[in-house]
C-alpha atoms as a PDB file:
ATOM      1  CA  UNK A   1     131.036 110.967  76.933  1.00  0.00           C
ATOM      2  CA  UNK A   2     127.615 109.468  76.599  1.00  0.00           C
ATOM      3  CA  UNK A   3     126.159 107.602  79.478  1.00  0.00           C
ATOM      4  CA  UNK A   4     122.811 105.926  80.031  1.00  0.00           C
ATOM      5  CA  UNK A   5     120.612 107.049  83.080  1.00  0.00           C
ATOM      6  CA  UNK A   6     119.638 103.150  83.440  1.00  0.00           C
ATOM      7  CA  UNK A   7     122.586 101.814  85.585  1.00  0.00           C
ATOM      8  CA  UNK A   8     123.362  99.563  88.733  1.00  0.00           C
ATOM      9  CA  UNK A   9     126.280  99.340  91.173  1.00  0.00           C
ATOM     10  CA  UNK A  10     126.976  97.076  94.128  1.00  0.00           C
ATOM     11  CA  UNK A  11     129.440  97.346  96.847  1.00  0.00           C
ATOM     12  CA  UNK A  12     130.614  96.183 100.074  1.00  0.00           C
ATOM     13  CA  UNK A  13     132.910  96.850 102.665  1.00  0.00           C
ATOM     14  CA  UNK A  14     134.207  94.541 106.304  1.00  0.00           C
ATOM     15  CA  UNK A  15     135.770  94.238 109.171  1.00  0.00           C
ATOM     16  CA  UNK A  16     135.954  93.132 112.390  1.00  0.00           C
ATOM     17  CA  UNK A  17     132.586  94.564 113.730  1.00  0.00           C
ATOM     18  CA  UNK A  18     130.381  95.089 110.838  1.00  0.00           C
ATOM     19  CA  UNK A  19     129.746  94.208 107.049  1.00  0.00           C
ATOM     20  CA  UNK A  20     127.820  97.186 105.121  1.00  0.00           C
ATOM     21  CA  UNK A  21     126.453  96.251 101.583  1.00  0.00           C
ATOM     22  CA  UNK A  22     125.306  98.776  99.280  1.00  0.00           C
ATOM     23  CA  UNK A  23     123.287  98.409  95.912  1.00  0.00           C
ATOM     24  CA  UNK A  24     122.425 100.938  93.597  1.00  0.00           C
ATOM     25  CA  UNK A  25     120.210 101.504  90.801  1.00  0.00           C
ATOM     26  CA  UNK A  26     118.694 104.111  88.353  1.00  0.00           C
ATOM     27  CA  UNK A  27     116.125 104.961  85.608  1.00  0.00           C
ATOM     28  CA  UNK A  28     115.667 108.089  83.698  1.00  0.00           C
ATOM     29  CA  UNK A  29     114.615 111.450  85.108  1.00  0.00           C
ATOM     30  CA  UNK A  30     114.956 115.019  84.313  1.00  0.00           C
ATOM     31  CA  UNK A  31     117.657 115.842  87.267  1.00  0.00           C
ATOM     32  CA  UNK A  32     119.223 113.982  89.375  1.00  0.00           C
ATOM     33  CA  UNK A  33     116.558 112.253  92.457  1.00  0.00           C
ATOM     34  CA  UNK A  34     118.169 110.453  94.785  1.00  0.00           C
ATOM     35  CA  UNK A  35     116.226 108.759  97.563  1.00  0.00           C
ATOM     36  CA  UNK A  36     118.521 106.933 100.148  1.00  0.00           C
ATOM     37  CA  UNK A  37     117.442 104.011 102.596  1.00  0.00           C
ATOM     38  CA  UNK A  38     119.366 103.388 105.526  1.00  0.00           C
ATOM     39  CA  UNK A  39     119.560 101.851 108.630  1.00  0.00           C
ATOM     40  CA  UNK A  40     118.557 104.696 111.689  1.00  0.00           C
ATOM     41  CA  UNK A  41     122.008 104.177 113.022  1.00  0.00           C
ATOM     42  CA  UNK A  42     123.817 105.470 109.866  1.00  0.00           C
ATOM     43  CA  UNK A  43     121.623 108.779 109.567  1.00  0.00           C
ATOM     44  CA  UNK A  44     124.121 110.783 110.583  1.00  0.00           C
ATOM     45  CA  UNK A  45     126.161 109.793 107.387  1.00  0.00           C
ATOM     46  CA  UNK A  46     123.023 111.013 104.970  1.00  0.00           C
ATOM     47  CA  UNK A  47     124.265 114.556 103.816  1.00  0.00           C
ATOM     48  CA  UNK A  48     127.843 112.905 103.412  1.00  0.00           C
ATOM     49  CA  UNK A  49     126.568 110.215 100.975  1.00  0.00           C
ATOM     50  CA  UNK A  50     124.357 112.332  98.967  1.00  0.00           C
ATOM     51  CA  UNK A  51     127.885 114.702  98.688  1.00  0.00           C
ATOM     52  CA  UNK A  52     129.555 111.510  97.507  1.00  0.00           C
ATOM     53  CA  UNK A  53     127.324 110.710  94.938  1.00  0.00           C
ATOM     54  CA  UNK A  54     126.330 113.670  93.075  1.00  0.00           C
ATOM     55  CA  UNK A  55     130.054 114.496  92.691  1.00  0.00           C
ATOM     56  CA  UNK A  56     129.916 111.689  89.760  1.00  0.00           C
ATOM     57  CA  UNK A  57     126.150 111.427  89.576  1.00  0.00           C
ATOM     58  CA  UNK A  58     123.873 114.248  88.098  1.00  0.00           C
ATOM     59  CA  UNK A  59     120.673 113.064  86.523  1.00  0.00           C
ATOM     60  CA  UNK A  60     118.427 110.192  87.065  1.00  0.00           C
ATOM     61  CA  UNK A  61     116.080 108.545  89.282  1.00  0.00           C
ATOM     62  CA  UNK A  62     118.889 106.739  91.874  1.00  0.00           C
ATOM     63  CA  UNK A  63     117.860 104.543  94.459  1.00  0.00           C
ATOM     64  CA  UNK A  64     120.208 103.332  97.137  1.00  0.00           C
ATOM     65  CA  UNK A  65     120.281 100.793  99.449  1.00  0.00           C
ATOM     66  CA  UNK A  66     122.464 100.739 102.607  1.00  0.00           C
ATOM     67  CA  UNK A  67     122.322  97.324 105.074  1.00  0.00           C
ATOM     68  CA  UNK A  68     124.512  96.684 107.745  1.00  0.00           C
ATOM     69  CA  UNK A  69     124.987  93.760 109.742  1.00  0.00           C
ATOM     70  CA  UNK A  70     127.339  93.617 112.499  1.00  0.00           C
ATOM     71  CA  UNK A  71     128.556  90.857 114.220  1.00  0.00           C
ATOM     72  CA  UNK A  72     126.945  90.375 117.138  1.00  0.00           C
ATOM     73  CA  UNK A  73     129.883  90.238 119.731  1.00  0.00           C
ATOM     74  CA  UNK A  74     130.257  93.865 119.049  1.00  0.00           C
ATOM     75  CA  UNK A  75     126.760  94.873 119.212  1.00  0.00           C
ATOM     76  CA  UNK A  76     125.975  93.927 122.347  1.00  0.00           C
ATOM     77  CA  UNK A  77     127.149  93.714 125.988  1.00  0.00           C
ATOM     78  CA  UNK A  78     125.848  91.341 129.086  1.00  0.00           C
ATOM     79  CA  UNK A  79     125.685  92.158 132.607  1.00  0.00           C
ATOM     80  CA  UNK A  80     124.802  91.108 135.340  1.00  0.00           C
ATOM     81  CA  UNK A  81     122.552  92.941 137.374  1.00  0.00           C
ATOM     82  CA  UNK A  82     123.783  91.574 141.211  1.00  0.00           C
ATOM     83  CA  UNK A  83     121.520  93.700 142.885  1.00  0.00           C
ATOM     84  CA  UNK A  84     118.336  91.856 141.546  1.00  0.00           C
ATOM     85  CA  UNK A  85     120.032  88.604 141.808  1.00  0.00           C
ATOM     86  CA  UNK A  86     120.157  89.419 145.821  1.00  0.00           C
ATOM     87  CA  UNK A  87     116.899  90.553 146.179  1.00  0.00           C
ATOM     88  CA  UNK A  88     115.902  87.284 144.646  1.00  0.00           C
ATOM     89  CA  UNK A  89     118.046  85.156 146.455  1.00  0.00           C
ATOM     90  CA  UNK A  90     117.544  86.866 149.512  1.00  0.00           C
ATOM     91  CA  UNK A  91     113.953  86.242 148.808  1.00  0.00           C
ATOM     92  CA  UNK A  92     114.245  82.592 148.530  1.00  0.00           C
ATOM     93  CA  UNK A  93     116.170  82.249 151.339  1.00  0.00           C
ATOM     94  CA  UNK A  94     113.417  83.515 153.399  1.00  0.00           C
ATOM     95  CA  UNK A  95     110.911  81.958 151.602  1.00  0.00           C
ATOM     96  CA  UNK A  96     113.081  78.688 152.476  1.00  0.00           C
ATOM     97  CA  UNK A  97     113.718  79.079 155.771  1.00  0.00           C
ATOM     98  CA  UNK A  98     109.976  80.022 156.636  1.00  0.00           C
ATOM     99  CA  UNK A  99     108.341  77.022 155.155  1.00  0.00           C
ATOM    100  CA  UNK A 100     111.170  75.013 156.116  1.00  0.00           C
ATOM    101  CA  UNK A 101     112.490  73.368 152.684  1.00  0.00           C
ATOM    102  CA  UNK A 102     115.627  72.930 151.677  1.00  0.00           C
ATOM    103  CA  UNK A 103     117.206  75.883 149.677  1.00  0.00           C
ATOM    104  CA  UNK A 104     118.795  74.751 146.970  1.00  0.00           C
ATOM    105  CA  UNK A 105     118.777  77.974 144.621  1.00  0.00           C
ATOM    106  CA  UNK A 106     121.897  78.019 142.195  1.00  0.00           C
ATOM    107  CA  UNK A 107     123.099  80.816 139.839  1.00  0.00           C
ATOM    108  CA  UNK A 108     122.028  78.690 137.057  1.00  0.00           C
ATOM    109  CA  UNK A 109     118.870  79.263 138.313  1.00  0.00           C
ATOM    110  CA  UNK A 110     119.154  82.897 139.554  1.00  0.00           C
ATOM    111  CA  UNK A 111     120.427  84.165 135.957  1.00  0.00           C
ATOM    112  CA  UNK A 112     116.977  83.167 134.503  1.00  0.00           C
ATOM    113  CA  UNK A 113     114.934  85.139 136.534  1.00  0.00           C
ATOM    114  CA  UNK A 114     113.206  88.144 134.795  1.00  0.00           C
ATOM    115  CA  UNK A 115     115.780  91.710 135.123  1.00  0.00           C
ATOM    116  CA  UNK A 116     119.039  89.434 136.454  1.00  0.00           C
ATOM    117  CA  UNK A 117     120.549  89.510 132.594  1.00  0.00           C
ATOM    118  CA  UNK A 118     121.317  92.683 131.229  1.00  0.00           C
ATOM    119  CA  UNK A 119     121.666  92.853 127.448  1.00  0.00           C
ATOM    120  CA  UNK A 120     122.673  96.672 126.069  1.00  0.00           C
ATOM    121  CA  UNK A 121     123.737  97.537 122.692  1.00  0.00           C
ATOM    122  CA  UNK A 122     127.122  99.126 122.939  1.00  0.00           C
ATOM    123  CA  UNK A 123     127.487 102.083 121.169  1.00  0.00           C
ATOM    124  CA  UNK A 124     129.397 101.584 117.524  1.00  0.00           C
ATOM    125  CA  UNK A 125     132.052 103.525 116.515  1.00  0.00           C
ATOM    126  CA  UNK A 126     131.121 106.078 113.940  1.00  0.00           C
ATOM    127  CA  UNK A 127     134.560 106.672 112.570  1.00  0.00           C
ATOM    128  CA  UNK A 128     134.694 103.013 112.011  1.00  0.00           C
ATOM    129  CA  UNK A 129     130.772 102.950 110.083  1.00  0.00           C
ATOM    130  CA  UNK A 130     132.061 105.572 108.467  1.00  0.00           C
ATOM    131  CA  UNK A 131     135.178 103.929 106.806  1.00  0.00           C
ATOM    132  CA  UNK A 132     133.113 100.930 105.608  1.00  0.00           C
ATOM    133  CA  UNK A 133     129.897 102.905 104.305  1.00  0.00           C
ATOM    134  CA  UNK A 134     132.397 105.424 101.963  1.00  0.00           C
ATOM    135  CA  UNK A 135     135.030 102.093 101.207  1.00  0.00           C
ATOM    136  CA  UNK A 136     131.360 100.392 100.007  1.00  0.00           C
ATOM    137  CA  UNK A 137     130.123 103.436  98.388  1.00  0.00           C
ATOM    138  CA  UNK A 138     133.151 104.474  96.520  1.00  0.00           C
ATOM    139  CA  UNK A 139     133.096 100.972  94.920  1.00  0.00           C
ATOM    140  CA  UNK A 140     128.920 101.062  94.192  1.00  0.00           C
ATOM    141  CA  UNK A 141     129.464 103.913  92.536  1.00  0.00           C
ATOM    142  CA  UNK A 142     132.182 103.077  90.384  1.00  0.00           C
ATOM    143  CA  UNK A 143     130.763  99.962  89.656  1.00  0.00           C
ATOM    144  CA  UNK A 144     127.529 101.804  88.779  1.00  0.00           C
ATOM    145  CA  UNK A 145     129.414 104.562  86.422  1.00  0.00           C
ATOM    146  CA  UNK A 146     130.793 101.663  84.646  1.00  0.00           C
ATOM    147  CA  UNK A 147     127.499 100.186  83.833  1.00  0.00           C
ATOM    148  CA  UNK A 148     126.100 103.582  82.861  1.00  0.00           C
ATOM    149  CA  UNK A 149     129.193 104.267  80.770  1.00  0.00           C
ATOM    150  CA  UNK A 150     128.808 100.564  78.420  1.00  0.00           C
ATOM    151  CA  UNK A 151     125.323 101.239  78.393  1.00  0.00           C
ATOM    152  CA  UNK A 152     126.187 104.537  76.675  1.00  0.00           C
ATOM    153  CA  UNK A 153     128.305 103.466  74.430  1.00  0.00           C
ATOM    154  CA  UNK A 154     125.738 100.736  73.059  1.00  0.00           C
ATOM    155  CA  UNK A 155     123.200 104.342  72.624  1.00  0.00           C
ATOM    156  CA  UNK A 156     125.668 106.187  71.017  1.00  0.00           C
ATOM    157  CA  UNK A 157     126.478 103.758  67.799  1.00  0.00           C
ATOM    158  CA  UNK A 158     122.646 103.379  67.570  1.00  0.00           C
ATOM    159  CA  UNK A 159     122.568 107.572  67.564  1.00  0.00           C
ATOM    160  CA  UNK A 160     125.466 107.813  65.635  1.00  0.00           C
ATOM    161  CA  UNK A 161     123.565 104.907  62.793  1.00  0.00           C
ATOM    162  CA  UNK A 162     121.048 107.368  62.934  1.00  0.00           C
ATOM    163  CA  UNK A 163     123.073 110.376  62.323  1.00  0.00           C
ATOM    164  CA  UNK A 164     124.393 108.717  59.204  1.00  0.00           C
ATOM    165  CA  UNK A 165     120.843 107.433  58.045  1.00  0.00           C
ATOM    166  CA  UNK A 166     119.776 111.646  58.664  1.00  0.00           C
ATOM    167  CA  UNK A 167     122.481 112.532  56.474  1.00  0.00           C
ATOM    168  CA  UNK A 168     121.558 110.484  53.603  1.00  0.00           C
ATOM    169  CA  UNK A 169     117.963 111.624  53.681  1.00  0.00           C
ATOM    170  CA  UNK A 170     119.529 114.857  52.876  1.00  0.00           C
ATOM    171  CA  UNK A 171     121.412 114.206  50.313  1.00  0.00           C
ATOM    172  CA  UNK A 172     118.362 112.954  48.893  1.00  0.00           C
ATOM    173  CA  UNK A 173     116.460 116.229  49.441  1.00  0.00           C
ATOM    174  CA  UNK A 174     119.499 117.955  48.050  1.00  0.00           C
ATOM    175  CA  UNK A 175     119.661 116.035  44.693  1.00  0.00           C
ATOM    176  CA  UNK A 176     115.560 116.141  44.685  1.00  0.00           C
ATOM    177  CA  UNK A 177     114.734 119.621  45.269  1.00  0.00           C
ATOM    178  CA  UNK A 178     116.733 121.365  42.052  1.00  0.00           C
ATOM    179  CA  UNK A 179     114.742 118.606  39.995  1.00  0.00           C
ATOM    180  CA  UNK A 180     110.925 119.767  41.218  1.00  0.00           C
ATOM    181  CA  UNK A 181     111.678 123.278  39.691  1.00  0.00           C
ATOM    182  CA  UNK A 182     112.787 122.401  36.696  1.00  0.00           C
ATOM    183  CA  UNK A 183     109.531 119.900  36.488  1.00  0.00           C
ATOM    184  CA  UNK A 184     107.348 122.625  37.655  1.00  0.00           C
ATOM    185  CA  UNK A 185     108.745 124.782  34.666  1.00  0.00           C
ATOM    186  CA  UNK A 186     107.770 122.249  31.705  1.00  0.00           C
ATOM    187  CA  UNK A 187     104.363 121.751  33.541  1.00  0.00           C
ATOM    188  CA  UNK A 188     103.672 125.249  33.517  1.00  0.00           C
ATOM    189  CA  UNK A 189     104.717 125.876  29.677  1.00  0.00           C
ATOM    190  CA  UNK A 190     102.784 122.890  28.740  1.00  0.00           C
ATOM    191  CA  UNK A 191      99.872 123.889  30.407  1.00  0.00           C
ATOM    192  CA  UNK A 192     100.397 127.640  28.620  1.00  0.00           C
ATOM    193  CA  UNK A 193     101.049 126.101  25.077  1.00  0.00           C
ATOM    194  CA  UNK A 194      97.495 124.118  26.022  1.00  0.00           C
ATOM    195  CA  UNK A 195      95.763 127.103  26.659  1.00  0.00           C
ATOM    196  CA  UNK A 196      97.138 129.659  23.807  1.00  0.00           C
ATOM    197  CA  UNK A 197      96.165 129.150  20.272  1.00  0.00           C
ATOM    198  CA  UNK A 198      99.141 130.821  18.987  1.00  0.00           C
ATOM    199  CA  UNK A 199     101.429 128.897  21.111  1.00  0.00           C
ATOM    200  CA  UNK A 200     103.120 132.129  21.847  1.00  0.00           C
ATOM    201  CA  UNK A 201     104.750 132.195  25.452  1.00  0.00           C
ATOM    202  CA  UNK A 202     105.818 134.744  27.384  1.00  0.00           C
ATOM    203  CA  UNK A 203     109.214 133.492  28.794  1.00  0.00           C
ATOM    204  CA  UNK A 204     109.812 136.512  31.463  1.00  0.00           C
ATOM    205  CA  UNK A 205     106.098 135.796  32.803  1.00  0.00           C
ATOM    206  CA  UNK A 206     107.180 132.101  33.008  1.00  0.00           C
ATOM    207  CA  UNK A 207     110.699 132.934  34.569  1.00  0.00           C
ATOM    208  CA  UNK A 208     108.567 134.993  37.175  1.00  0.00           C
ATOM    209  CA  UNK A 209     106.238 132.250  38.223  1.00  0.00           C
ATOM    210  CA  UNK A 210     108.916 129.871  38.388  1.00  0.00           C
ATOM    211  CA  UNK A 211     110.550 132.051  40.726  1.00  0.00           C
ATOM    212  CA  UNK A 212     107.947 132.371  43.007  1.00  0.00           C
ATOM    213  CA  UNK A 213     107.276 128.804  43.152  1.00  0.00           C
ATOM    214  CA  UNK A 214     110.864 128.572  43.583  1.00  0.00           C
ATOM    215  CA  UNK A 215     111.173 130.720  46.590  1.00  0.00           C
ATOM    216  CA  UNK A 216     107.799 129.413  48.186  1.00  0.00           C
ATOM    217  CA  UNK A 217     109.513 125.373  48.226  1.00  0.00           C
ATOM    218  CA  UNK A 218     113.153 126.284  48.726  1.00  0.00           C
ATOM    219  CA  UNK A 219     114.415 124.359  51.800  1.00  0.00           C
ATOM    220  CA  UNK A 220     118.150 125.249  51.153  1.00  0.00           C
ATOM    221  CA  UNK A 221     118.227 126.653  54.489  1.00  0.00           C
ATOM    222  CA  UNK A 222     116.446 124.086  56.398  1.00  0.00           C
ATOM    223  CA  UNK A 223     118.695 121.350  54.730  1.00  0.00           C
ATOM    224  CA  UNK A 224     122.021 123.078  55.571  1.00  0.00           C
ATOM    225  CA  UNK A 225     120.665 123.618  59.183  1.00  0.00           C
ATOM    226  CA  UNK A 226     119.878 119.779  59.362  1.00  0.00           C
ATOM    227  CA  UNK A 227     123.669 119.016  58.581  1.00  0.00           C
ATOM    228  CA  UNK A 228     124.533 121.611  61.183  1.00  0.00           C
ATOM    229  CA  UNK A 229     122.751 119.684  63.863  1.00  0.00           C
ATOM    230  CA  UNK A 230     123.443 116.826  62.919  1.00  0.00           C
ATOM    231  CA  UNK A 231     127.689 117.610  62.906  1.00  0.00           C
ATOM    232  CA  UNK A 232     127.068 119.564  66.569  1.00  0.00           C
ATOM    233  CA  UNK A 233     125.299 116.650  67.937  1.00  0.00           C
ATOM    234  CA  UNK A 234     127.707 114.021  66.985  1.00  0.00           C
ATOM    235  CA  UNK A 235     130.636 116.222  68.304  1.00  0.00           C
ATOM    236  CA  UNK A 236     128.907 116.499  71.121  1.00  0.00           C
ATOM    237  CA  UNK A 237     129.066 112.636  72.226  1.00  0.00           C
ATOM    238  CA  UNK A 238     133.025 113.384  72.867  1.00  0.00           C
ATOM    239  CA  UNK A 239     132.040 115.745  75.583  1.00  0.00           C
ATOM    240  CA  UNK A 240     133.564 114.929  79.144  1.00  0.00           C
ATOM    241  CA  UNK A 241     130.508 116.248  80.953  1.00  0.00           C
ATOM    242  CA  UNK A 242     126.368 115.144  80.762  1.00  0.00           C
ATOM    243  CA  UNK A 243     125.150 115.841  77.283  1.00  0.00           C
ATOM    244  CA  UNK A 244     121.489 114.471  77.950  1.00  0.00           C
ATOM    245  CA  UNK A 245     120.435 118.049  78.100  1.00  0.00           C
ATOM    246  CA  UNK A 246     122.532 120.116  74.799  1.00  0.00           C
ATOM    247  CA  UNK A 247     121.436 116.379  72.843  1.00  0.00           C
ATOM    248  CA  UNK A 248     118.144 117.089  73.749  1.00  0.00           C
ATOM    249  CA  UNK A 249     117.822 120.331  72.665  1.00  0.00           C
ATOM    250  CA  UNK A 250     119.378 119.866  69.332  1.00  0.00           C
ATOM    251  CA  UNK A 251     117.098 116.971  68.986  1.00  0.00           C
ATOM    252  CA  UNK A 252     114.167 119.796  69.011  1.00  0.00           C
ATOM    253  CA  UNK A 253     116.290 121.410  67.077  1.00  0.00           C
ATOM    254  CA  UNK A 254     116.588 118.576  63.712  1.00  0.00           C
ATOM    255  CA  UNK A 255     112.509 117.973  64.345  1.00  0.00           C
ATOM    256  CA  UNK A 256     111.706 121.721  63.502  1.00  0.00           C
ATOM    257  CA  UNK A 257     113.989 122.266  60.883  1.00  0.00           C
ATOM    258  CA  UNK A 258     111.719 118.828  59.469  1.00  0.00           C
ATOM    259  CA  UNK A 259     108.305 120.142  59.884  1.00  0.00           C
ATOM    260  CA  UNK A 260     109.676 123.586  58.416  1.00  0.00           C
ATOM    261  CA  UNK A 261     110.963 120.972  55.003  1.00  0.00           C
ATOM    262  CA  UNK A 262     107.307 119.241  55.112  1.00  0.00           C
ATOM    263  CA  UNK A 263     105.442 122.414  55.556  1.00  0.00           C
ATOM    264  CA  UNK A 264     107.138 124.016  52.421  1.00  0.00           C
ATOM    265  CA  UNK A 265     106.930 120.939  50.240  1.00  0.00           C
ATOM    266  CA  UNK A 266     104.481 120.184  47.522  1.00  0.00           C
ATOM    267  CA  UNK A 267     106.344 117.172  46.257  1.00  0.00           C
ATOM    268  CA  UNK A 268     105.621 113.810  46.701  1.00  0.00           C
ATOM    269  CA  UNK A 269     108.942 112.302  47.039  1.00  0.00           C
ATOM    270  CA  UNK A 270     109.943 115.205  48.724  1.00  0.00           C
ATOM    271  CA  UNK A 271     107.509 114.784  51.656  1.00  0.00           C
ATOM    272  CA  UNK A 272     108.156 111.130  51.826  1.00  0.00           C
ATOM    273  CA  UNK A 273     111.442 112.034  52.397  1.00  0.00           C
ATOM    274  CA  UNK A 274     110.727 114.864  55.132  1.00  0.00           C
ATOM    275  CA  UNK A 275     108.555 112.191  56.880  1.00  0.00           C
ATOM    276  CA  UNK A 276     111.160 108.856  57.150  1.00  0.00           C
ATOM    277  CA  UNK A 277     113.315 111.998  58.682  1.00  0.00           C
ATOM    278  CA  UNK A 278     111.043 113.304  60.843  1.00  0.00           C
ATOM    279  CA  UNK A 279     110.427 109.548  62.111  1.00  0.00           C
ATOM    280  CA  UNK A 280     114.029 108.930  62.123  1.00  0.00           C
ATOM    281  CA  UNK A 281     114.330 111.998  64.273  1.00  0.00           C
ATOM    282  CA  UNK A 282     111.748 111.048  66.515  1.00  0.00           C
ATOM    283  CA  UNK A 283     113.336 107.588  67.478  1.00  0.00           C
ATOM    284  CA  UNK A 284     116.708 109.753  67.869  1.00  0.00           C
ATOM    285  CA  UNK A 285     114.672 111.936  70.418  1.00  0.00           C
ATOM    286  CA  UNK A 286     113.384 108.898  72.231  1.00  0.00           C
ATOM    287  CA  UNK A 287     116.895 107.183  73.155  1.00  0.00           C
ATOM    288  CA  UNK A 288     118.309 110.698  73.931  1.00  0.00           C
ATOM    289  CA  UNK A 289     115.811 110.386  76.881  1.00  0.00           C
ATOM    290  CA  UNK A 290     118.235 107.734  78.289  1.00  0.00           C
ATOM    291  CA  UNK A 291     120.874 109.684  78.271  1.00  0.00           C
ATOM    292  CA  UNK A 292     122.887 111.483  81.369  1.00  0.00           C
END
């Protein structure tokens, strides 16, 4: 199955004490990079997620976002610290009763003194964080697979267009390259008959040359190896694994065989030919690049 590196997944997960929200996204890259940002209290789940993901993940530049947010009656709890709140009253008291005022301290009062409220973070429950990061995760991801996966399919019928368009182009070299022989013949006699008075031509010298010419432009071989590739590569699109890589190579693969049909050829039509392939092929090897 083709997929695209390029994708993007979102996710979330609730409940009573916390909301986690994940989001997702990726461009191409050789292997699979994944660089994770997370809040310092869900560290501990790091190696876990990475796990997670490359199970259905394997190339790509991923980025992923974690944020949590919980609510803020379970994130925190207040105390009162009544020693302080003595030692202050107490204080006032005194003070009071030395200067000879009235004392009319309250705990209204008291509580806003500096150290009387205590305000701790309570410690979460990492079972719990853990349920809602995976429950998020597991829905990023396949949210993110699925984007991958329509992006693919949208590469493969372009690479597939192209396959067909390949296949043409050799059909045309095929129907072109018995013709240049047979043209190279008659320009060879001509130029003999030109040259000899008596018009007298050896036929088995001719035969010879015309073999050697022949031998020196074949691309039989290059044009049955094109077809090759070009059947491998589409059977490889039905593959239930990442085919960036085997694509890729046969890519390399339809370029040399190319070069090898330009290299040998001394005809015009022929080499256009060889070079709206060798383009073609180049385009294919570009949107391979965005492939898993």
């Amino acid at each position: 199955m083709v997929r695209s590196m390029t994708g993007y997944g979102k996710g979330f997960a609730e409940n009573s004490d916390a909301r986690v929200t994940i989001e997702m996204k990726s461009v191409n890259h050789r292997y699979l990079d994944l660089n994770i940002k997370l809040p310092k209290k869900l560290n501990f789940l790091e190696s876990q997620i990475r796990n997670k993901i490359s199970e259905s993940i394997f190339r790509g530049k991923v980025d992923l976002y974690i944020t949590l947010n919980e609510h803020a009656d379970a994130c925190y709890t207040v105390s009162v610290n009544n020693a302080m709140a003595k030692s202050y009253l107490d204080a006032i008291s005194d003070m009071a009763s030395s200067l000879g005022i009235d004392n009319d301290m309250k705990a209204s009062n008291i509580v806003r003194l500096p150290d009387v409220i205590e305000l701790e973070e309570s410690d979460s429950d990492e079972d719990s964080l853990k349920e809602l990061v995976m429950s998020a995760l597991s829905d990023c991801i396949a949210q993110f697979v699925e984007s991958r996966i329509a992006e693919g399919k949208r590469l493969q019928a372009d690479l597939v267009s192209k396959m067909d368009e390949m296949l043409t182009l050799v059909d045309k070299l095929e129907a072109r390259s018995p013709q240049i022989i047979e043209e190279y013949k008659a320009k060879l006699s001509a130029k003999i008959k030109e040259l000899l008075d008596d018009n007298k031509i050896d036929e088995n010298r001719i035969a010879q040359e015309v073999t050697i010419y022949a031998d020196k432009v074949c691309i039989d071989e290059e044009m049955v190896r094109l077809k090759s590739h070009v059947v491998e590569t589409r059977s490889v699109f039905d593959l239930d694994k990442e085919v960036g890589r085997k694509l890729d190579f046969l890519a390399q693969e339809l370029n040399r065989e190319a070069n090898t049909i330009l290299s040998k050829s001394t005809d015009v039509e022929i080499a256009d030919i060889g070079i709206t392939l060798k383009t073609l092929i180049e385009k294919v090897r570009e949107q391979i690049q965005n492939i898993e």
